[in-house]
PDB file of N, CA and C in Angstrom:
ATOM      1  N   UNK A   1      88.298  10.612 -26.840  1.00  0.00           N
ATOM      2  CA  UNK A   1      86.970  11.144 -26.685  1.00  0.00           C
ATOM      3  C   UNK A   1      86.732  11.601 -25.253  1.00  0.00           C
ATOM      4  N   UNK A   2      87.650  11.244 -24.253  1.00  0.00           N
ATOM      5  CA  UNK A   2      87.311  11.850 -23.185  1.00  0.00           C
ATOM      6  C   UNK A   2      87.365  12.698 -22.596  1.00  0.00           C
ATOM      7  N   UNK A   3      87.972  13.752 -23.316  1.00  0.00           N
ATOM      8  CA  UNK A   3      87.584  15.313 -23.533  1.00  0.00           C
ATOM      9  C   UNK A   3      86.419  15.980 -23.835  1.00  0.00           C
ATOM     10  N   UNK A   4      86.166  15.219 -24.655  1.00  0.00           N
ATOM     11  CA  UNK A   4      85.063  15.588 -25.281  1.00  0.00           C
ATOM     12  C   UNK A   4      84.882  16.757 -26.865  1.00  0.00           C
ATOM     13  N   UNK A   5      86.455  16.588 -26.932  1.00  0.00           N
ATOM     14  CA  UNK A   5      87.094  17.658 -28.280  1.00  0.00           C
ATOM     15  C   UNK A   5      86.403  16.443 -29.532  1.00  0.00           C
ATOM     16  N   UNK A   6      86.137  17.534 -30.456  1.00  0.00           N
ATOM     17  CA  UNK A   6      85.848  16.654 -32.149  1.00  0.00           C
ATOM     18  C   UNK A   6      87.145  15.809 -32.413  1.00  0.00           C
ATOM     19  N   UNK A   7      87.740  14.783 -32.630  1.00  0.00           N
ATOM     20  CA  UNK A   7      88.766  13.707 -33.341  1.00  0.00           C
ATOM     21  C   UNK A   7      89.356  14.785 -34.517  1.00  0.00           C
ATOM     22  N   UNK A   8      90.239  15.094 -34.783  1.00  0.00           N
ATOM     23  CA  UNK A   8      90.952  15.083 -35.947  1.00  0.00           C
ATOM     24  C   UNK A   8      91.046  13.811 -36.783  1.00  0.00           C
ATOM     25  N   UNK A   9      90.685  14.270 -38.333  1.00  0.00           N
ATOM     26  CA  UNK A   9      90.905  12.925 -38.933  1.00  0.00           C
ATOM     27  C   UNK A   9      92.360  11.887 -38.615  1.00  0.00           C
ATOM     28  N   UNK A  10      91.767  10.759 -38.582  1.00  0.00           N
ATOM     29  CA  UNK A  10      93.013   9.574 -38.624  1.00  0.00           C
ATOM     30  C   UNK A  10      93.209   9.059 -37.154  1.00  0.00           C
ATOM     31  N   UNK A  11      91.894   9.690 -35.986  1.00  0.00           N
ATOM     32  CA  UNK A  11      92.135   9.376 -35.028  1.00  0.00           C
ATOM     33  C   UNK A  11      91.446   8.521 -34.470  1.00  0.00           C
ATOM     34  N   UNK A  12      91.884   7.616 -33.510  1.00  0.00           N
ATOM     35  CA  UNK A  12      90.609   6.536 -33.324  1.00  0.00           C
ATOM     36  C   UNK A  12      89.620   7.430 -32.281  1.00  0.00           C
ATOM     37  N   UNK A  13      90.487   7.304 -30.982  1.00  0.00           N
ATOM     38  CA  UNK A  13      89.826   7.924 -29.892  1.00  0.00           C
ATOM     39  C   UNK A  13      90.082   9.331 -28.631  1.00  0.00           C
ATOM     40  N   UNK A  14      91.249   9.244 -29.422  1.00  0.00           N
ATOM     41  CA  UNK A  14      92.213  10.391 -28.098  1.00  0.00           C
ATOM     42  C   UNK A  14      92.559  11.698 -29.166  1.00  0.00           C
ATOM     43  N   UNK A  15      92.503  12.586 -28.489  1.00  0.00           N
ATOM     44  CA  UNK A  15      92.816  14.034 -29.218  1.00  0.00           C
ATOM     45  C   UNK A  15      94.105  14.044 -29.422  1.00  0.00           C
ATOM     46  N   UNK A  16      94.980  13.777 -28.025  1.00  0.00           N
ATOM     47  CA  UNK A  16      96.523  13.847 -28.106  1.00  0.00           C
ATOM     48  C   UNK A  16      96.791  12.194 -27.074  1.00  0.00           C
ATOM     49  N   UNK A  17      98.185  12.675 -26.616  1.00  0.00           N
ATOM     50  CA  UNK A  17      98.378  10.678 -25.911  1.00  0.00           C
ATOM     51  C   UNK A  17      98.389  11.392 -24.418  1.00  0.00           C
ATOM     52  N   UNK A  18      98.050  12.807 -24.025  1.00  0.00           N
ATOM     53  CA  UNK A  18      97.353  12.954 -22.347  1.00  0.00           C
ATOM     54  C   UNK A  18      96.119  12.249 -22.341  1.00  0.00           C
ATOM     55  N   UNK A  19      95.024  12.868 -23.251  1.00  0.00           N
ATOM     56  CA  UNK A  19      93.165  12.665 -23.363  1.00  0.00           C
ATOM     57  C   UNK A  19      93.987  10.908 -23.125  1.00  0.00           C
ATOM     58  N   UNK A  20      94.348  10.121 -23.917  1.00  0.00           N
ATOM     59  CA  UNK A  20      94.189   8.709 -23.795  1.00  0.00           C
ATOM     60  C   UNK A  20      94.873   8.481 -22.785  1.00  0.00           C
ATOM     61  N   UNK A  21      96.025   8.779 -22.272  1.00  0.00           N
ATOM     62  CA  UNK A  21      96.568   8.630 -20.923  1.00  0.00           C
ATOM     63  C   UNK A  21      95.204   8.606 -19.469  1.00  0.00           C
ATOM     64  N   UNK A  22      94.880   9.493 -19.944  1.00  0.00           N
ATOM     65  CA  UNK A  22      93.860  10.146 -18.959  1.00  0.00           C
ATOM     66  C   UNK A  22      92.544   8.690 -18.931  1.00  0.00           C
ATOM     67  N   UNK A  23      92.254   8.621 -20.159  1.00  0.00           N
ATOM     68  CA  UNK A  23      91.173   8.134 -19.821  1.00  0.00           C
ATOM     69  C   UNK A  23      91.142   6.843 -19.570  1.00  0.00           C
ATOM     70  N   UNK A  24      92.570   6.346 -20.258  1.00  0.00           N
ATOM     71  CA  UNK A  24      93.213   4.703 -19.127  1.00  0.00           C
ATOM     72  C   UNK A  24      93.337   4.860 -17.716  1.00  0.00           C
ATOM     73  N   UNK A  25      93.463   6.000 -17.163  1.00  0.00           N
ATOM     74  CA  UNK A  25      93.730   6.103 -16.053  1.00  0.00           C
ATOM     75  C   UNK A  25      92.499   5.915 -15.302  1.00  0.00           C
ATOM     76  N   UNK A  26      91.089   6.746 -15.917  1.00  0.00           N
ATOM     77  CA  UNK A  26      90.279   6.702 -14.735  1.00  0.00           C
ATOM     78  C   UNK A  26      89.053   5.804 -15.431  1.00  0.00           C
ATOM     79  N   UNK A  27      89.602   4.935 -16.273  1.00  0.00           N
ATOM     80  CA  UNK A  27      88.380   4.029 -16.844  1.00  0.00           C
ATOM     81  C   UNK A  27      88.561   2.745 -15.641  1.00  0.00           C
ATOM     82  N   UNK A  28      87.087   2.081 -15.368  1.00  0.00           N
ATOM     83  CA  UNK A  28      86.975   1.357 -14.383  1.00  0.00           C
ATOM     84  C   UNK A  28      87.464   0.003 -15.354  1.00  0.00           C
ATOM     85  N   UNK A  29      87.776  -1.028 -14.350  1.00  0.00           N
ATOM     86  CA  UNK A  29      89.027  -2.152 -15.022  1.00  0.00           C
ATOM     87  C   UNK A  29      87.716  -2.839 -15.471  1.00  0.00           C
ATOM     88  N   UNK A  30      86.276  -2.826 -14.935  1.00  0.00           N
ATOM     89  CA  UNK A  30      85.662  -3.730 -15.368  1.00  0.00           C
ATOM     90  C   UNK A  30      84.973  -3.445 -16.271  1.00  0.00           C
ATOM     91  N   UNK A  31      85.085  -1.956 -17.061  1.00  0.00           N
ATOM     92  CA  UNK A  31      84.821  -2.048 -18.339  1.00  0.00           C
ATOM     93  C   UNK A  31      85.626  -3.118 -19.553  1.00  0.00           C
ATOM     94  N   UNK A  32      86.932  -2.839 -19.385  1.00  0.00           N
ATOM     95  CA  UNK A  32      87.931  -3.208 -20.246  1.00  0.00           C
ATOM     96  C   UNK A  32      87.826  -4.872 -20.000  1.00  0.00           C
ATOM     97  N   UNK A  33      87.221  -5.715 -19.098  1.00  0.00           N
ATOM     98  CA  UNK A  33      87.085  -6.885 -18.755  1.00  0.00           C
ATOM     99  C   UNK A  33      85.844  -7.150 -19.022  1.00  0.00           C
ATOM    100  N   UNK A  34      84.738  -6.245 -19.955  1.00  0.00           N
ATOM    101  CA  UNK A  34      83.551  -6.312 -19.818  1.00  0.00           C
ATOM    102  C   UNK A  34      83.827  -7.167 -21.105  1.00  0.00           C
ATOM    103  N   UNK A  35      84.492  -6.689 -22.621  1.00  0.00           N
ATOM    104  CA  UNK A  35      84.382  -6.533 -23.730  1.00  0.00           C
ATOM    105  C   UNK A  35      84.854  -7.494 -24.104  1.00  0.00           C
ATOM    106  N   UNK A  36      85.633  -8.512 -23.695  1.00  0.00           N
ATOM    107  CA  UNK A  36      85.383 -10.239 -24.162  1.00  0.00           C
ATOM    108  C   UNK A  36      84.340 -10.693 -24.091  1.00  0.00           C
ATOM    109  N   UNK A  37      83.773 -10.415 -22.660  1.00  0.00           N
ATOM    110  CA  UNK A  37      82.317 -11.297 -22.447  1.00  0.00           C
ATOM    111  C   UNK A  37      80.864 -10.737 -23.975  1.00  0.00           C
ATOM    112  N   UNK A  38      81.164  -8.996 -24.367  1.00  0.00           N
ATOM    113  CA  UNK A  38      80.525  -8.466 -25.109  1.00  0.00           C
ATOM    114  C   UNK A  38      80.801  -9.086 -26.398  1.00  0.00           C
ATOM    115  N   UNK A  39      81.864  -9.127 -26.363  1.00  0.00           N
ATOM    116  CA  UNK A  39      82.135  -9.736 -27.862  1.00  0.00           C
ATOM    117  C   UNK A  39      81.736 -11.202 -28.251  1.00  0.00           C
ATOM    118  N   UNK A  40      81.834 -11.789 -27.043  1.00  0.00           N
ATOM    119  CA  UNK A  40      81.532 -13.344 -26.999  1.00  0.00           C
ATOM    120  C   UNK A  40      79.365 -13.442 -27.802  1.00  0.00           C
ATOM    121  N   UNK A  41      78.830 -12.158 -26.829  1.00  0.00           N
ATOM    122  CA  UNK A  41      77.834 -12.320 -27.181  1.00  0.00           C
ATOM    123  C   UNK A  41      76.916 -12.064 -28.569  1.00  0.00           C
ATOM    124  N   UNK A  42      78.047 -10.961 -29.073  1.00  0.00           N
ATOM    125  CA  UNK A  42      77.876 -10.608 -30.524  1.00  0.00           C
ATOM    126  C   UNK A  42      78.071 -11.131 -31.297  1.00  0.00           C
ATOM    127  N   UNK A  43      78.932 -12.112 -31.240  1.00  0.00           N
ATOM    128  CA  UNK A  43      79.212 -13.391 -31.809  1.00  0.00           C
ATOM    129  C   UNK A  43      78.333 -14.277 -32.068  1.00  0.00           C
ATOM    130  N   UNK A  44      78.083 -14.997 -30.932  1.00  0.00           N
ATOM    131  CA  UNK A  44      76.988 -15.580 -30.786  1.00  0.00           C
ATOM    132  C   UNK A  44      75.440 -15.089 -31.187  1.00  0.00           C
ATOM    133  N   UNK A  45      75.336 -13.539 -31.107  1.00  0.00           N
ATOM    134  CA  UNK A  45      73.818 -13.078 -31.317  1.00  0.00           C
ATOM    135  C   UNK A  45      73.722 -13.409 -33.029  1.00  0.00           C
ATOM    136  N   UNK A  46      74.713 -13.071 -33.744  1.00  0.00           N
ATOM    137  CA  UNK A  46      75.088 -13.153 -34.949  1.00  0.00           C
ATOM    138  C   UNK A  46      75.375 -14.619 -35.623  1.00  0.00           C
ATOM    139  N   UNK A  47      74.766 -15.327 -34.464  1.00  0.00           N
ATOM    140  CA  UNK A  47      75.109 -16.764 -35.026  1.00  0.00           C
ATOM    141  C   UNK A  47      76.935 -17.485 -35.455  1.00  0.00           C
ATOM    142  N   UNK A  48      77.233 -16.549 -34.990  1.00  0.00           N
ATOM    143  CA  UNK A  48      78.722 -17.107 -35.299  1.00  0.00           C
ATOM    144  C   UNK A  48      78.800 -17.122 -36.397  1.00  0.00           C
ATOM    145  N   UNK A  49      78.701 -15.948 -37.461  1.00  0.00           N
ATOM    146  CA  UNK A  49      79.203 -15.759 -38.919  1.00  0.00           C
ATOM    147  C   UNK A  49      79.090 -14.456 -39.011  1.00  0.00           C
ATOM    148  N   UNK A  50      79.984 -14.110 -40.144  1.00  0.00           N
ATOM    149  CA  UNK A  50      80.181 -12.701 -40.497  1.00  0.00           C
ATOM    150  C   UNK A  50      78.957 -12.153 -41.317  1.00  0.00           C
ATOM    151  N   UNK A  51      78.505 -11.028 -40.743  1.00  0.00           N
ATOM    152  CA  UNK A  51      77.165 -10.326 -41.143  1.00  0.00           C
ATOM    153  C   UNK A  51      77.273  -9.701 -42.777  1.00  0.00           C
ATOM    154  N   UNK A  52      78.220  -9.709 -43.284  1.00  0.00           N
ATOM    155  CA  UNK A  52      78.824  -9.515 -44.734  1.00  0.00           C
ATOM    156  C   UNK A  52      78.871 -10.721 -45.391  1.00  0.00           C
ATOM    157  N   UNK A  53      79.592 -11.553 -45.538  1.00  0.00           N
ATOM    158  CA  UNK A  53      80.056 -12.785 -46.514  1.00  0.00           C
ATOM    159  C   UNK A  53      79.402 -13.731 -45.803  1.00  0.00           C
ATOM    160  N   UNK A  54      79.248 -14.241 -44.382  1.00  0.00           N
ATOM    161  CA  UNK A  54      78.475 -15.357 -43.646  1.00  0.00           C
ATOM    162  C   UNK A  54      79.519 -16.843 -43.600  1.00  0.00           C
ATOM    163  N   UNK A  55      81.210 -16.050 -43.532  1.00  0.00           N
ATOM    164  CA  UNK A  55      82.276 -16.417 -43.003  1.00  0.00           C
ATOM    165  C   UNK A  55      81.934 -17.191 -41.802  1.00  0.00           C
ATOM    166  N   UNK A  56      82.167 -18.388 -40.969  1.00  0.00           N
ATOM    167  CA  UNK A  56      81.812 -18.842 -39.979  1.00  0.00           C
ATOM    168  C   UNK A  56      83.131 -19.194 -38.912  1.00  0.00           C
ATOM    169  N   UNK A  57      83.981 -19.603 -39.792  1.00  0.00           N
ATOM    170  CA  UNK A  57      85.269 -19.803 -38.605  1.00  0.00           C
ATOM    171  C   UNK A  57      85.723 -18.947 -38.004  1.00  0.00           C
ATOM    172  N   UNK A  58      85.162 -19.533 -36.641  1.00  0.00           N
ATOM    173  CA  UNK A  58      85.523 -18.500 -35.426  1.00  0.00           C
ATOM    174  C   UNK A  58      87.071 -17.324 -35.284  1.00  0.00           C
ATOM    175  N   UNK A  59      87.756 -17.876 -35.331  1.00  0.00           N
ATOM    176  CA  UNK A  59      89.600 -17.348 -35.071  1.00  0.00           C
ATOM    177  C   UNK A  59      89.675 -16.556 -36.466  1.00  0.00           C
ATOM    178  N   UNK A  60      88.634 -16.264 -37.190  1.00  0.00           N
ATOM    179  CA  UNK A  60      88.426 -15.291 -38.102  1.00  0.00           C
ATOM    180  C   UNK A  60      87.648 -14.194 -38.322  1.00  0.00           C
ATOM    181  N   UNK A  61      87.087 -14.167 -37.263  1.00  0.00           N
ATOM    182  CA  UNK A  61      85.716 -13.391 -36.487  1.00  0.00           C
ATOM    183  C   UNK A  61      86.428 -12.234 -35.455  1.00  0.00           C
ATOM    184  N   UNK A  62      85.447 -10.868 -35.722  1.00  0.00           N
ATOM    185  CA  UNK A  62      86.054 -10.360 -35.299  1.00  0.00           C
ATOM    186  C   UNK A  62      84.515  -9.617 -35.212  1.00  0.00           C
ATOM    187  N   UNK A  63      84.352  -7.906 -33.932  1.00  0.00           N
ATOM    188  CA  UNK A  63      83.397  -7.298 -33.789  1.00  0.00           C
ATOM    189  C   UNK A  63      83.914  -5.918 -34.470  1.00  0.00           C
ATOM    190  N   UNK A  64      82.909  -4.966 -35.333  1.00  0.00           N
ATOM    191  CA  UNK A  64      83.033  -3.889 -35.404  1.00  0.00           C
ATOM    192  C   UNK A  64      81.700  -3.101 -34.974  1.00  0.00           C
ATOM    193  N   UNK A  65      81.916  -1.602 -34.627  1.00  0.00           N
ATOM    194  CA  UNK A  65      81.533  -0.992 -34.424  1.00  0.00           C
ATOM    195  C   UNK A  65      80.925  -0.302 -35.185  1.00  0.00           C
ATOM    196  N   UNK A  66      79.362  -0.402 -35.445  1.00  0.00           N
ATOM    197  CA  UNK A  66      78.613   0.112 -36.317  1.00  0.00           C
ATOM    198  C   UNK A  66      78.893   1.505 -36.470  1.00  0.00           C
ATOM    199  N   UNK A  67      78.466   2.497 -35.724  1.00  0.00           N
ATOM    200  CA  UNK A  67      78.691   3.970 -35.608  1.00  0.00           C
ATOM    201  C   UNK A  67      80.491   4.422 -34.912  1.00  0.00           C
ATOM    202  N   UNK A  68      81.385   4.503 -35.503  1.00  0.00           N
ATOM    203  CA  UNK A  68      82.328   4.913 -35.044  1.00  0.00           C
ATOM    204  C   UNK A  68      82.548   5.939 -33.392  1.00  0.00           C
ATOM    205  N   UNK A  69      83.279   5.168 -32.454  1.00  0.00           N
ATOM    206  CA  UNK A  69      83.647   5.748 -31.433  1.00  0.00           C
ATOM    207  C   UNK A  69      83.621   6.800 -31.576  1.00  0.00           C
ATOM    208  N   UNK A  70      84.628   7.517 -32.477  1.00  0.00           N
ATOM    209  CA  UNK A  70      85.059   9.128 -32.688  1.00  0.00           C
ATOM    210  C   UNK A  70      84.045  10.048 -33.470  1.00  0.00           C
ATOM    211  N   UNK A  71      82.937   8.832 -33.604  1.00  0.00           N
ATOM    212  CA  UNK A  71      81.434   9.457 -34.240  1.00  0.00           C
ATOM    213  C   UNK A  71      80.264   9.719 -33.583  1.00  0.00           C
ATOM    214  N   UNK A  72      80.474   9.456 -32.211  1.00  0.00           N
ATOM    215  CA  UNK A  72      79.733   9.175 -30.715  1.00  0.00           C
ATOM    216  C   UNK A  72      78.853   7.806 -31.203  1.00  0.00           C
ATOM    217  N   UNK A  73      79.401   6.914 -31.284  1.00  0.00           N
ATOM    218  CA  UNK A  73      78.853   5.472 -31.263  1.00  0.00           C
ATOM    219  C   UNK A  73      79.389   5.218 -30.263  1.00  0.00           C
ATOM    220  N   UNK A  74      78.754   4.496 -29.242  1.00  0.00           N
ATOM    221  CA  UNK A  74      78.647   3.773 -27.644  1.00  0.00           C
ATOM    222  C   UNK A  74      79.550   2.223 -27.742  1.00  0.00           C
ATOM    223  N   UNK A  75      80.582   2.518 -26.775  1.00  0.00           N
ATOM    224  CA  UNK A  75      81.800   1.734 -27.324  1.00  0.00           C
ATOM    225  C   UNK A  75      81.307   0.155 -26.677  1.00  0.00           C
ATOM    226  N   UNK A  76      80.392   0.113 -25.853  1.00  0.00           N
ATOM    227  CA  UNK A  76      80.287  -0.910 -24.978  1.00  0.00           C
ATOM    228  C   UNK A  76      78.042  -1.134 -25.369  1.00  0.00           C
ATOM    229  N   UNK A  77      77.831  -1.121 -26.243  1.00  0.00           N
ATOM    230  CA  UNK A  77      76.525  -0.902 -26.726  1.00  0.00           C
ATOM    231  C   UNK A  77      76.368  -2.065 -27.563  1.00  0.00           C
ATOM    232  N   UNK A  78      75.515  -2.783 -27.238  1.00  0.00           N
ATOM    233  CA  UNK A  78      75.670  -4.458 -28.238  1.00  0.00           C
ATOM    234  C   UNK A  78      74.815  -4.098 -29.327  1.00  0.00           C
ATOM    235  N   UNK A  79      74.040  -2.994 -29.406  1.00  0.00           N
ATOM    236  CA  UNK A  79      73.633  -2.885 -30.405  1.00  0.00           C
ATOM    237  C   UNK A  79      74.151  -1.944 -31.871  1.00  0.00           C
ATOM    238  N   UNK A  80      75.820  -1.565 -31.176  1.00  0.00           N
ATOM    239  CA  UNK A  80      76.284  -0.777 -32.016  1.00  0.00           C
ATOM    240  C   UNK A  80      77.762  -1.378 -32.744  1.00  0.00           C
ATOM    241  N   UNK A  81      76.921  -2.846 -32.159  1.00  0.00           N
ATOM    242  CA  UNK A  81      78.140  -3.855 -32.298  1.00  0.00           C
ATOM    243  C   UNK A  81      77.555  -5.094 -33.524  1.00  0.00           C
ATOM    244  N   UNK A  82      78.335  -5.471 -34.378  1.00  0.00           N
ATOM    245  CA  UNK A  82      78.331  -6.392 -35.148  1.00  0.00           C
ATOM    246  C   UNK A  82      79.212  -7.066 -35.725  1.00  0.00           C
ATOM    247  N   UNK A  83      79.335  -9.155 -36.051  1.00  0.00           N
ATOM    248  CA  UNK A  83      80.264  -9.484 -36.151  1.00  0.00           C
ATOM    249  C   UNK A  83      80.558  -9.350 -37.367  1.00  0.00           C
ATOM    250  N   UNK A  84      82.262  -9.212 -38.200  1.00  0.00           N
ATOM    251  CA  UNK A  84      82.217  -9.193 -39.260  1.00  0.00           C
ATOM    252  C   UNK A  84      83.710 -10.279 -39.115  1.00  0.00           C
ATOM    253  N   UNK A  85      84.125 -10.989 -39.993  1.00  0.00           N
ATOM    254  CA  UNK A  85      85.482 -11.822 -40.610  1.00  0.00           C
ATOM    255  C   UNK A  85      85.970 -10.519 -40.615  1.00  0.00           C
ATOM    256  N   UNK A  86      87.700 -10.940 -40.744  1.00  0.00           N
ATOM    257  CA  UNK A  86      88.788 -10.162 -41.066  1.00  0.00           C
ATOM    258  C   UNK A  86      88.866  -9.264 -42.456  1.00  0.00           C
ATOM    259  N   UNK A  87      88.759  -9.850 -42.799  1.00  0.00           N
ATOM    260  CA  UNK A  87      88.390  -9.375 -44.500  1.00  0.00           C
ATOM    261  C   UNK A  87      87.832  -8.185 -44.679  1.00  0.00           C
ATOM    262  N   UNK A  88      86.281  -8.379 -44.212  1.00  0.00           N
ATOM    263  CA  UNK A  88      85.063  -7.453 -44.253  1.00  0.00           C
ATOM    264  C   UNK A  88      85.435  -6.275 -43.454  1.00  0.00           C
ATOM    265  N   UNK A  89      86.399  -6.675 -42.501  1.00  0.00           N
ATOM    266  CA  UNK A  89      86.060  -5.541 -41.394  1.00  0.00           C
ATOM    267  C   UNK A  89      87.339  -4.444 -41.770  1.00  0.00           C
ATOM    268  N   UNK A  90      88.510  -5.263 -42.140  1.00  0.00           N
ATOM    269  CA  UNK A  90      89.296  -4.569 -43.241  1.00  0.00           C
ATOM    270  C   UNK A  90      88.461  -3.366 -44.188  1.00  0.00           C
ATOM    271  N   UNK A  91      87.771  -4.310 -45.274  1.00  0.00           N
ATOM    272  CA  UNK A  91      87.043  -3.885 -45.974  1.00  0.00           C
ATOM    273  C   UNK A  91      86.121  -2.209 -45.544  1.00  0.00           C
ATOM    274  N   UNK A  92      85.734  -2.551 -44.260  1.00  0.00           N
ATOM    275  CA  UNK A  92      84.581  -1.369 -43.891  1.00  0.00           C
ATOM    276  C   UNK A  92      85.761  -0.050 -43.520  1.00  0.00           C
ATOM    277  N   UNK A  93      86.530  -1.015 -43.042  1.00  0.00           N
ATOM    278  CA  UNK A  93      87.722   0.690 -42.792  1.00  0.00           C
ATOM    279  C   UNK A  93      87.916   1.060 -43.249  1.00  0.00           C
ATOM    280  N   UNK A  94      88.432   0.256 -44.373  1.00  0.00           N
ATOM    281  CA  UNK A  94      89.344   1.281 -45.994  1.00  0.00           C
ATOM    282  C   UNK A  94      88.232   1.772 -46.369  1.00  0.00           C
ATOM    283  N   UNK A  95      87.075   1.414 -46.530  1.00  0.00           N
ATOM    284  CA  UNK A  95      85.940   2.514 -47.154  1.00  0.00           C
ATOM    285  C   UNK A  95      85.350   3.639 -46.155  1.00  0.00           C
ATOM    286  N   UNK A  96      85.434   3.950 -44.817  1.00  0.00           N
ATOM    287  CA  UNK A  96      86.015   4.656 -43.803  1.00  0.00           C
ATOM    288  C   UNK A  96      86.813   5.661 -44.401  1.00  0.00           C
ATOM    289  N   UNK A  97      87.858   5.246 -44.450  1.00  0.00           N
ATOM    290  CA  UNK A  97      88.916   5.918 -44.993  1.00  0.00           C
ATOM    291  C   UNK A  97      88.691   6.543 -46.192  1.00  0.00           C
ATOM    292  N   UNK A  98      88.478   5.548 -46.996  1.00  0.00           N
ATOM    293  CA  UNK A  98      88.134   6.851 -48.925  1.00  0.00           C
ATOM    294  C   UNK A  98      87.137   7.861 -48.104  1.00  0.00           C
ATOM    295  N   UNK A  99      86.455   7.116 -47.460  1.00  0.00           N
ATOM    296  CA  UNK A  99      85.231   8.103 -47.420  1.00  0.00           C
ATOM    297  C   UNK A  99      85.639   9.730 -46.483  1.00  0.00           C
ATOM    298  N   UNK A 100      86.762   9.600 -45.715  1.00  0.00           N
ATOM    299  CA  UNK A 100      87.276  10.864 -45.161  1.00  0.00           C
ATOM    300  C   UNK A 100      88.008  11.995 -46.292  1.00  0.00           C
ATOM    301  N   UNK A 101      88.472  10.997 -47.336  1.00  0.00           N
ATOM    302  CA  UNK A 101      89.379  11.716 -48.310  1.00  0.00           C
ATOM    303  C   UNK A 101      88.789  10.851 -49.581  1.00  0.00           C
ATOM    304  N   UNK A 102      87.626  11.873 -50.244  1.00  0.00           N
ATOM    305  CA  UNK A 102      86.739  11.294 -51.316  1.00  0.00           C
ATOM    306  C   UNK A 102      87.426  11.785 -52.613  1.00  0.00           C
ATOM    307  N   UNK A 103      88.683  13.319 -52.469  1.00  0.00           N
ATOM    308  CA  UNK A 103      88.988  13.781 -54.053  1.00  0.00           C
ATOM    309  C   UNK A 103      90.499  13.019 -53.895  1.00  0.00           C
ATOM    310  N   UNK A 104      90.766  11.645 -53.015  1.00  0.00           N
ATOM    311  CA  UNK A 104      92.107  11.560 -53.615  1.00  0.00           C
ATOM    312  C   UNK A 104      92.048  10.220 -53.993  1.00  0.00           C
ATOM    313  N   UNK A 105      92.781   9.921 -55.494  1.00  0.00           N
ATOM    314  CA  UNK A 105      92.675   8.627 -55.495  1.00  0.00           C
ATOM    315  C   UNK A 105      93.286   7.021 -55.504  1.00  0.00           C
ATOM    316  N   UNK A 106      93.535   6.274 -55.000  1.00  0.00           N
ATOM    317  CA  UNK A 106      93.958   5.432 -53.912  1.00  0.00           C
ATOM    318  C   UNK A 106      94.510   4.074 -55.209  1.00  0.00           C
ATOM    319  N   UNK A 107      95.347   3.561 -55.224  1.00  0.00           N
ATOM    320  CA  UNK A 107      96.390   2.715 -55.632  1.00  0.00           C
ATOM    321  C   UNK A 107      96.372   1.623 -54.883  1.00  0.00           C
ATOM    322  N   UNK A 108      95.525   0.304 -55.527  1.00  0.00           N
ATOM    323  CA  UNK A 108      95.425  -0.835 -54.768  1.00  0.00           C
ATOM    324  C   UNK A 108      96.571  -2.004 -55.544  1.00  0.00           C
ATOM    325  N   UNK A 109      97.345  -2.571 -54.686  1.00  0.00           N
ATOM    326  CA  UNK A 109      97.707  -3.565 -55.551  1.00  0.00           C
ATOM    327  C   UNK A 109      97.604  -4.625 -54.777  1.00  0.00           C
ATOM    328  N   UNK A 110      97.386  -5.835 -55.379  1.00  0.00           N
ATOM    329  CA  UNK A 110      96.984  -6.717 -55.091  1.00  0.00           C
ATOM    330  C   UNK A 110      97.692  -8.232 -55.218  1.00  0.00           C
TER     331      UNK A 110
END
C-alpha cells in the first residue's frame, strides 16, 4: 500500500516485493514495536474472548482487522481492530476469499 497503487487480488499489502521492500525500509521501528502493546489492548478491550464464538483461551486469540489493509482500513487503528480465536479468524478470510471469487465453487473437506 505504500504506493498507493489498488492491490491486485490475493494481495495483502505490497503491489510487487520493491513497494514492500520499500516500505520496511522507511517504516519507523516504533510502529512495528507499537503492535504487541496494540494487540495486548484489543484483547483486553474485548475482554479476553473471541468476538464470534466467546473462545477465551488466550494462546488462541488472535486480532483481525475489521476493514482490510488493502481496503484502506488503518493498520494501527484500535478501532479497526478486533479479537477473534483461530478458528473465526480463519473463518473471516476464507469468506474474504469466496467473496473475491463469488462464480467459483470451492471443495471443502473436512
Amino acid at each position: 500500500m505504500c504506493c498507493g497503487k489498488d492491490l491486485p487480488p490475493r494481495k495483502r499489502r505490497y503491489c510487487n516485493y520493491n513497494c514492500r521492500k520499500t516500505y520496511h525500509i522507511h517504516s519507523p521501528k516504533e510502529i512495528w514495536e507499537s503492535w504487541g502493546d496494540l494487540r495486548t489492548k484489543v484483547i483486553l478491550r474485548d475482554n479476553c474472548a473471541c468476538q464470534e464464538c466467546g473462545e477465551t483461551a488466550y494462546e488462541w486469540l488472535e486480532v483481525h482487522h475489521i476493514i482490510p489493509i488493502n481496503k484502506g482500513g488503518d493498520e494501527l487503528n484500535i478501532n479497526n481492530l478486533i479479537t477473534l480465536c483461530i478458528v473465526c479468524h480463519k473463518k473471516k478470510h476464507r469468506k474474504r476469499r469466496l467473496e473475491l471469487r463469488p462464480n467459483q465453487s470451492v471443495l471443502v473437506i473436512l
